[in-house]
Protein backbone atom coordinates (compact mmCIF):
# COMPACT_ATOMS: atom_id res chain seq x y z
CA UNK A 1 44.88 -1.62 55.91
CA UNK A 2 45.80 -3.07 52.48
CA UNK A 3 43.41 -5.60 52.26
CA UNK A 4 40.56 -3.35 53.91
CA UNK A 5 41.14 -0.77 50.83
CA UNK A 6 41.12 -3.37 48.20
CA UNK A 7 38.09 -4.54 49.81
CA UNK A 8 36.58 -1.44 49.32
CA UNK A 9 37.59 -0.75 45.98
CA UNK A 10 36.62 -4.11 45.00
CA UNK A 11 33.20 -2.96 46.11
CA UNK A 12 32.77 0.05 44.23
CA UNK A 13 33.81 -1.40 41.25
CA UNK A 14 31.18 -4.04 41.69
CA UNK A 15 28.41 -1.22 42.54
CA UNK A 16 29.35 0.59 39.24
CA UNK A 17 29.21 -2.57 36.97
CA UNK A 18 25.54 -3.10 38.40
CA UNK A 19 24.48 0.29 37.73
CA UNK A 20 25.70 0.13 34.53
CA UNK A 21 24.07 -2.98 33.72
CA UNK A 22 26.78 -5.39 34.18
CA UNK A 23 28.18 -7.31 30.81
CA UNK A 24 25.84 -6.48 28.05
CA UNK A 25 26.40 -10.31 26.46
CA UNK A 26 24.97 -11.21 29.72
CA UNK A 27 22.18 -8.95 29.97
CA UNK A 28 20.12 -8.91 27.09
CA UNK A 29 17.45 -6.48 28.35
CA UNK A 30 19.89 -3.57 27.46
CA UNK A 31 19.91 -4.72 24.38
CA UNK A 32 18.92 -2.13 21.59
CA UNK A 33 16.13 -3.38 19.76
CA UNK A 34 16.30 -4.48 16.34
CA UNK A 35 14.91 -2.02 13.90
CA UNK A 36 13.54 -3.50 10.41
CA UNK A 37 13.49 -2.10 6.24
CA UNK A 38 9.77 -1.14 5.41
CA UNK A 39 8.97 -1.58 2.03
CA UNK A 40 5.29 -1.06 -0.19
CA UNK A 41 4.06 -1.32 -3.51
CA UNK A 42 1.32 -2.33 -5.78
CA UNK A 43 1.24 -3.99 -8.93
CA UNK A 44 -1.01 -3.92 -12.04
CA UNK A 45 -2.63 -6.73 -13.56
CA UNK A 46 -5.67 -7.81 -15.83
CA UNK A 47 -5.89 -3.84 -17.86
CA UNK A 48 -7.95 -4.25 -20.94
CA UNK A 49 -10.63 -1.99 -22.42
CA UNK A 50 -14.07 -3.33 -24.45
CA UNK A 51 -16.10 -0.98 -26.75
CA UNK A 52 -19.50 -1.03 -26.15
CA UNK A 53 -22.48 -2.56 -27.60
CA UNK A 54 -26.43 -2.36 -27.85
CA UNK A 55 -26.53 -5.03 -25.36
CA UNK A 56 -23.26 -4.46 -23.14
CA UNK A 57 -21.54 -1.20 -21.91
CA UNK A 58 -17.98 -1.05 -22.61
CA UNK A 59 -15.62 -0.83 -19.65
CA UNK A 60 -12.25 -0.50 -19.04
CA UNK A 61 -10.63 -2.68 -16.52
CA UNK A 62 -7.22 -2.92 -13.70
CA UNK A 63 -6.38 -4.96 -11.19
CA UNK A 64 -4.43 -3.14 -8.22
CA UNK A 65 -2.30 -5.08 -5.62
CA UNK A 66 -1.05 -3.59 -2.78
CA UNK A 67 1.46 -4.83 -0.33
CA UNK A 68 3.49 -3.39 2.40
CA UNK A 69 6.20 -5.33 4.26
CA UNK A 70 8.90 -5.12 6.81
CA UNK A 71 11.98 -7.09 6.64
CA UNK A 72 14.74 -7.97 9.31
CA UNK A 73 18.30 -8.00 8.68
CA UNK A 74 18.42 -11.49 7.56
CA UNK A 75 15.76 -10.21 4.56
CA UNK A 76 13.73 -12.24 6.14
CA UNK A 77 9.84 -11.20 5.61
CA UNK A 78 8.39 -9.94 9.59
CA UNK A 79 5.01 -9.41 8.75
CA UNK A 80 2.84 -8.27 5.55
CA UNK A 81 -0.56 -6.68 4.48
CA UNK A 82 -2.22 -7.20 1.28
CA UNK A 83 -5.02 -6.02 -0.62
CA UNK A 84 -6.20 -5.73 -3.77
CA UNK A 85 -8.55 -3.16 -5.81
CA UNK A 86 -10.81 -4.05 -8.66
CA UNK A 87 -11.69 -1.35 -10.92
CA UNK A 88 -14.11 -1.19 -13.76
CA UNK A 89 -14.88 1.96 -15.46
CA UNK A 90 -18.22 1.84 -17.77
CA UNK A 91 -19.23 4.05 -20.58
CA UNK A 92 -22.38 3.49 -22.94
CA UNK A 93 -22.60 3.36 -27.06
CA UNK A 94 -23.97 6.88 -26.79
CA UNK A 95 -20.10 7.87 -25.30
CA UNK A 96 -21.30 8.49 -22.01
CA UNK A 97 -19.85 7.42 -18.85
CA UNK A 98 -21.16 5.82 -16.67
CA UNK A 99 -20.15 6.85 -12.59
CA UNK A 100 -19.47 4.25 -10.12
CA UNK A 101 -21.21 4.16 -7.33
CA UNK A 102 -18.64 3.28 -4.92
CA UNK A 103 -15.29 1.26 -4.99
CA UNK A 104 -13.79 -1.37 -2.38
CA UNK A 105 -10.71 -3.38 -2.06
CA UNK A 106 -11.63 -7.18 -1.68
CA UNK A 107 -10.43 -6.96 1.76
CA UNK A 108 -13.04 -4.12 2.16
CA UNK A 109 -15.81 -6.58 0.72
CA UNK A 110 -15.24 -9.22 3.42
CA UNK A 111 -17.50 -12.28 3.61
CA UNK A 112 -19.43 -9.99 0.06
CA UNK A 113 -16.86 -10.80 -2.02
CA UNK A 114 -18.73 -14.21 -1.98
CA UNK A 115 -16.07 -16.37 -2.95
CA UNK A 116 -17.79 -18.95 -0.69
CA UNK A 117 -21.35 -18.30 -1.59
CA UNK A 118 -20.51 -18.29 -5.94
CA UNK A 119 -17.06 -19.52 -6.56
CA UNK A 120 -17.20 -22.57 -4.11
CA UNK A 121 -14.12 -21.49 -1.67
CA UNK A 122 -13.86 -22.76 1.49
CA UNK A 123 -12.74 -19.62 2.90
CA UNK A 124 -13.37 -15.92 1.70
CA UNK A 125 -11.15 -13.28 -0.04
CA UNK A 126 -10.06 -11.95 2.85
CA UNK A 127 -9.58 -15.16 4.99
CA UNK A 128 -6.96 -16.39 2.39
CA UNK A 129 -4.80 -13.28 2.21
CA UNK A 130 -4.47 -13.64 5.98
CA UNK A 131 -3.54 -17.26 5.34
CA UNK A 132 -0.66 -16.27 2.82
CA UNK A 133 0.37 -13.26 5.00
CA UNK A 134 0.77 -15.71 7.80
CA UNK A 135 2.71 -18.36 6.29
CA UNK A 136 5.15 -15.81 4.50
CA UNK A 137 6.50 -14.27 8.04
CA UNK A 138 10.15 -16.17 8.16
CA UNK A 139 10.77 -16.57 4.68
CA UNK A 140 12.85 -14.67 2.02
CA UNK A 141 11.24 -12.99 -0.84
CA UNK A 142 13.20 -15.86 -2.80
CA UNK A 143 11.06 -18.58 -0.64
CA UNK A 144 8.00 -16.77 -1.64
CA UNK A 145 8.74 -16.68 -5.08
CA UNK A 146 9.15 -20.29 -4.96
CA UNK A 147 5.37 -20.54 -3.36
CA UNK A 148 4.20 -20.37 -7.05
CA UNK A 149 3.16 -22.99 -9.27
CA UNK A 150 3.88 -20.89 -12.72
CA UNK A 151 1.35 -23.52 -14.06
CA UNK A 152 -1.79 -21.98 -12.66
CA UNK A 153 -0.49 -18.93 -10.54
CA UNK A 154 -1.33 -20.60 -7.52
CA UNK A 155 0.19 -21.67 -4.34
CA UNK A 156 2.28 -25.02 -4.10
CA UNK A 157 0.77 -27.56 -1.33
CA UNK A 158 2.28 -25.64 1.75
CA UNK A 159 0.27 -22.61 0.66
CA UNK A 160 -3.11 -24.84 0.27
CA UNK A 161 -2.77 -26.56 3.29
CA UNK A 162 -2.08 -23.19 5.08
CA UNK A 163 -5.35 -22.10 3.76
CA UNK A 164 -4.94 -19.97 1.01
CA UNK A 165 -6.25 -21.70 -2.89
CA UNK A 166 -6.69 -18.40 -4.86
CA UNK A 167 -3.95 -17.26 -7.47
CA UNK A 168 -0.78 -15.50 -5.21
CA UNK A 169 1.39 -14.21 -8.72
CA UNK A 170 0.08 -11.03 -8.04
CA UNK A 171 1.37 -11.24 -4.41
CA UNK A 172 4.57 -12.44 -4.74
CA UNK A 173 5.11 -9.88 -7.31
CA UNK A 174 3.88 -6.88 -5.34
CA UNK A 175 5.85 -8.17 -2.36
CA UNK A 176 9.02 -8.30 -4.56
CA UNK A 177 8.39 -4.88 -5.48
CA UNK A 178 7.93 -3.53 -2.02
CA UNK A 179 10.93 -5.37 -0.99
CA UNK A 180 13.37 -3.92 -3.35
CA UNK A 181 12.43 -0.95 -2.12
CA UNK A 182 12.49 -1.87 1.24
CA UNK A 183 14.12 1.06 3.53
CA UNK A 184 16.07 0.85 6.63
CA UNK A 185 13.92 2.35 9.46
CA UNK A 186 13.57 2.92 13.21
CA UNK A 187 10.46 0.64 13.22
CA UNK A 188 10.87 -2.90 15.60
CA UNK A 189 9.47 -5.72 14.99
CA UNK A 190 6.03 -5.65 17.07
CA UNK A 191 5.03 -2.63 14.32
CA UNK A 192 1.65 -3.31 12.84
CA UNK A 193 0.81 -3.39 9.23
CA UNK A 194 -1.66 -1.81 7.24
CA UNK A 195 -2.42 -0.60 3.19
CA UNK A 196 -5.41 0.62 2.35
CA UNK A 197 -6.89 2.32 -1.12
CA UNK A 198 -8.97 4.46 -2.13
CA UNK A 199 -10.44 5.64 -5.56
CA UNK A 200 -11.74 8.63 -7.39
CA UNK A 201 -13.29 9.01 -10.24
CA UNK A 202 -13.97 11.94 -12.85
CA UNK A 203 -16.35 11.09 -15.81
CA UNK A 204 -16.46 12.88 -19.15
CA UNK A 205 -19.02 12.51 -21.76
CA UNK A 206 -17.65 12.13 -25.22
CA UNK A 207 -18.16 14.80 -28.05
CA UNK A 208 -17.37 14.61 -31.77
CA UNK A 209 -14.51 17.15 -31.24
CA UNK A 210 -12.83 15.35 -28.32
CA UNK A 211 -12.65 11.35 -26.43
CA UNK A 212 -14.94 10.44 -23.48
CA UNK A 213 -12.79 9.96 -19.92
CA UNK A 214 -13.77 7.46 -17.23
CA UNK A 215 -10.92 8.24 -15.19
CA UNK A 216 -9.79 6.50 -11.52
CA UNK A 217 -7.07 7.66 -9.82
CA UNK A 218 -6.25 5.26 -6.89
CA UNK A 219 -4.59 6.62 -3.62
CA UNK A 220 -2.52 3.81 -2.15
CA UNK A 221 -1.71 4.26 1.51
CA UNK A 222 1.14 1.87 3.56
CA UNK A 223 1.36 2.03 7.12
CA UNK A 224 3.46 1.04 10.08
CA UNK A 225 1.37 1.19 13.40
CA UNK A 226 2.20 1.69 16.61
CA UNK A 227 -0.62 1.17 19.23
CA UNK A 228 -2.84 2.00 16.74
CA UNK A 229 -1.38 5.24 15.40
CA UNK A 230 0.62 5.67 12.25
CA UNK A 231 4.54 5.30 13.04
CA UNK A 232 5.46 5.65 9.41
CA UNK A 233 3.74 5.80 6.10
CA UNK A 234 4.04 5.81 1.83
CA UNK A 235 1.60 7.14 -0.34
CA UNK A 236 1.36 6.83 -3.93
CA UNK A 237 -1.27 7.26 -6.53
CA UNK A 238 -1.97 5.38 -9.72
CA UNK A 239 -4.25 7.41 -12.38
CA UNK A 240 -5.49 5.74 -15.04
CA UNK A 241 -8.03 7.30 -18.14
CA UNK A 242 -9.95 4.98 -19.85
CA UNK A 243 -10.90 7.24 -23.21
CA UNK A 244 -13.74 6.42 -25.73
CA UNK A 245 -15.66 7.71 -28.40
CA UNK A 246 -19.16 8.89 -28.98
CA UNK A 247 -19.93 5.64 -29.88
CA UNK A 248 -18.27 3.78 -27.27
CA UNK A 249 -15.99 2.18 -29.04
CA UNK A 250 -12.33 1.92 -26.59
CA UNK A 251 -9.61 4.45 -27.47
CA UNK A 252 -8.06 3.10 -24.80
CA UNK A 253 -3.85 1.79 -25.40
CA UNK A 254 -4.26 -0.85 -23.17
CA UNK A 255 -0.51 -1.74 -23.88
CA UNK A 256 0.99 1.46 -22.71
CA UNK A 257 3.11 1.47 -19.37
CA UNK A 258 1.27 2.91 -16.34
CA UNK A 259 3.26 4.55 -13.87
CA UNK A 260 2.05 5.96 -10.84
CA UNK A 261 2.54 9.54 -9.78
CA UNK A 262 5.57 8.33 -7.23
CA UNK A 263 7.28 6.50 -9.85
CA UNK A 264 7.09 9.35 -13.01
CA UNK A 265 9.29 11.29 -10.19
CA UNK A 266 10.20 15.04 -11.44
CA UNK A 267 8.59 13.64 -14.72
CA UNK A 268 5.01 14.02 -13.41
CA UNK A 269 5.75 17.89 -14.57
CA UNK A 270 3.57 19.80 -11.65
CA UNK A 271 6.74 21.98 -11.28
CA UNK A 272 7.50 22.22 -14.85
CA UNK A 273 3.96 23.04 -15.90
CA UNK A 274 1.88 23.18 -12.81
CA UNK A 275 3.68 26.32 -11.08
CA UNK A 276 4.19 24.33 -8.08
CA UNK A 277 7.03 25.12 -5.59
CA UNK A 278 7.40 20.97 -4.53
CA UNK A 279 6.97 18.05 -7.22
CA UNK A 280 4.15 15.40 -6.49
CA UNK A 281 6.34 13.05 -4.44
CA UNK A 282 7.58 15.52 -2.62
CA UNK A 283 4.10 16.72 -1.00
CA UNK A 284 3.20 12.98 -0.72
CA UNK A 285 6.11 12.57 1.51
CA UNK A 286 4.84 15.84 3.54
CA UNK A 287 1.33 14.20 4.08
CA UNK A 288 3.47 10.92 5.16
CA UNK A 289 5.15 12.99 7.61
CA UNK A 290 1.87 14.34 8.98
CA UNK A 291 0.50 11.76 9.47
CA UNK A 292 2.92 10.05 11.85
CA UNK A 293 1.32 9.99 15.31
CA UNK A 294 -1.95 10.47 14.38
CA UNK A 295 -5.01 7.61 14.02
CA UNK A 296 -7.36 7.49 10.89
CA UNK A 297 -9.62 9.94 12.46
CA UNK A 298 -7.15 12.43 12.88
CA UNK A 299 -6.03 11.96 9.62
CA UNK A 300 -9.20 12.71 8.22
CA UNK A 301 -8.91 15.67 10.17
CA UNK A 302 -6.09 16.94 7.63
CA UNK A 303 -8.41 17.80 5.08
CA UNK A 304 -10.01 21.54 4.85
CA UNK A 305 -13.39 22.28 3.13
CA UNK A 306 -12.05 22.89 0.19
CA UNK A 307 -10.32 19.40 -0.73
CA UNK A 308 -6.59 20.82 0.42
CA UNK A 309 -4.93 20.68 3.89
CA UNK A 310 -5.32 22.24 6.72
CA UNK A 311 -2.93 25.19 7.51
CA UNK A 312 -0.39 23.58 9.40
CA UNK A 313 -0.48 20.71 6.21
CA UNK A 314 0.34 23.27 3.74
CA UNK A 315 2.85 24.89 5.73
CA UNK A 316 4.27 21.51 5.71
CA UNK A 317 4.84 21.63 2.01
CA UNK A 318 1.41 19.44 1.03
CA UNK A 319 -0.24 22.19 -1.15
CA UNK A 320 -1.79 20.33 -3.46
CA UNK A 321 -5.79 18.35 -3.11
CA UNK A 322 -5.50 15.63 -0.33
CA UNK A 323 -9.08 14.31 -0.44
CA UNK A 324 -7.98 11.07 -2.00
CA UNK A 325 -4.87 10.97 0.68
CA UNK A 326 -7.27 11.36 3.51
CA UNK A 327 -9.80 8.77 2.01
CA UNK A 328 -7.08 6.09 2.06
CA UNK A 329 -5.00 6.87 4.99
CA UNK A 330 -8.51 7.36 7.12
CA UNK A 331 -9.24 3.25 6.98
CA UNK A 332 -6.12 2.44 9.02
């Protein structure tokens, strides 16, 4: 009778290791999943204003590069998305400015950017982002870093042979941004990555009492994707006024810091001065928030006729104008 009871308690202890899953060194299917930091930023490069001329409008100039990462726990790069924005903002010797009529990211351009066609590349704009993006996935920000030749701002032979010719400074250093500001999240690693921008711009004709304005603010939009709908995002904005006379000639400080709306914090002032109950980064955050679950097209569904949110946005705390939100976070 003793052995017949031991028997059967042997066998219920078996039946509740299996439904339990047994030894979970054993079984890795219980596992939980690993969860990895996301991290985005952009960078600024190439800003310079020219006054104009008879022959030549002057223009003010920025290079934007956006990147958005994820990292596991080894800080160890999992995948990346890159882009970058060229911006040139015209105005005439008369002090008039002159309205672009669009603006795309080089990504955006595709085969157009015609870095094959003019500029005798193998392989297009686009083509040699995904080449860097590709070869970065396993390596520390420090490895990256070291993909630079300081020389010429391009890539050392591994980055070549992968594919990718053009300068990468401005990669590396966006990528070191977003990655020391990386965040711990619930994202795994099979999230997809996508940034996108998008700009606006507001012209102002010069008078003799007050400067000309060409100004572009960019709306820079990181995403984490999940079967093609947004699992987390960061938005930020970078506003930049290129100011001239009524002759044209640059008024521009071209050696001033710019900081974008995120980064000037409480300092952006739209509490202060602006009578507004949440602070810039704040109501970015609540359009981040909103947009989780959704695809681009819903997205673009978040904007009301009048350039705010919808209801259920402002209720959410994002009060303020979300056209250029919605123009960037609609490409995902």
């Amino acid at each position: 009778m003793k052995k017949f009871f031991a028997l059967m308690l042997a066998i219920a202890l078996l039946a509740t290791m299996t439904a339990c899953g047994g030894n979970n060194a054993d079984n890795g299917d219980n596992a939980a999943p690993e969860t990895v930091k996301f991290g985005s930023a952009y960078v600024i490069s190439s800003l310079a204003a020219t006054d104009a001329t008879e022959d030549k409008n002057g223009q003010g100039s920025v290079d934007l590069t956006a990147a958005v990462i994820t990292l596991d726990k080894d800080g160890k790069i999992v995948a990346c998305d890159l882009d970058t924005l060229q911006i040139k903002a015209a105005y005439d010797i008369a002090g008039k400015a002159v309205a672009n009529a669009e603006f795309k990211t080089k990504r955006e351009m595709g085969d157009n950017y015609n870095m094959v066609a003019y500029g005798q590349a193998k392989q297009e704009w686009y083509k040699q982002a995904d080449a860097f993006e590709a070869l970065i996935v396993g390596k520390t920000v420090a490895d990256v870093r070291g993909l630079v030749v300081n020389e010429t701002n391009k890539g050392t032979d591994e980055v070549i042979n992968a594919g990718c010719t053009i300068m990468i400074n401005e990669f590396v250093s966006a990528i070191e941004k977003a990655a020391q500001g990386a965040k711990d999240s619930d994202l795994t690693k099979d999230a997809t990555l996508k940034v996108t921008m998008a700009a606006e711009q507001t012209c102002t004709d010069a008078t003799e009492d007050k400067a000309g304005s060409n100004k572009v603010a960019t709306t820079i939009f990181a995403a984490a994707l999940k079967d093609g709908k947004v699992a987390l995002a960061s938005s930020d904005c970078v506003e930049i006024d290129f100011t001239f006379d009524v002759a044209g000639k640059s008024t521009f400080d071209a050696s001033k810091e710019v900081k974008s709306k995120r980064e000037k914090g409480d300092n952006y002032g739209m509490v202060a001065y602006g009578n507004s109950a949440k602070e810039w980064y704040a109501q970015a955050d609540a359009f981040d928030a909103a947009c989780v679950g959704k695809t681009g097209a819903e997205i673009a569904g978040l904007k009301a006729d009048d350039g705010k949110g919808v209801d259920s946005l402002k209720s959410a705390g994002c009060t303020i104008y979300v056209t250029g939100f919605v123009a960037a976070a609609s490409k995902i």
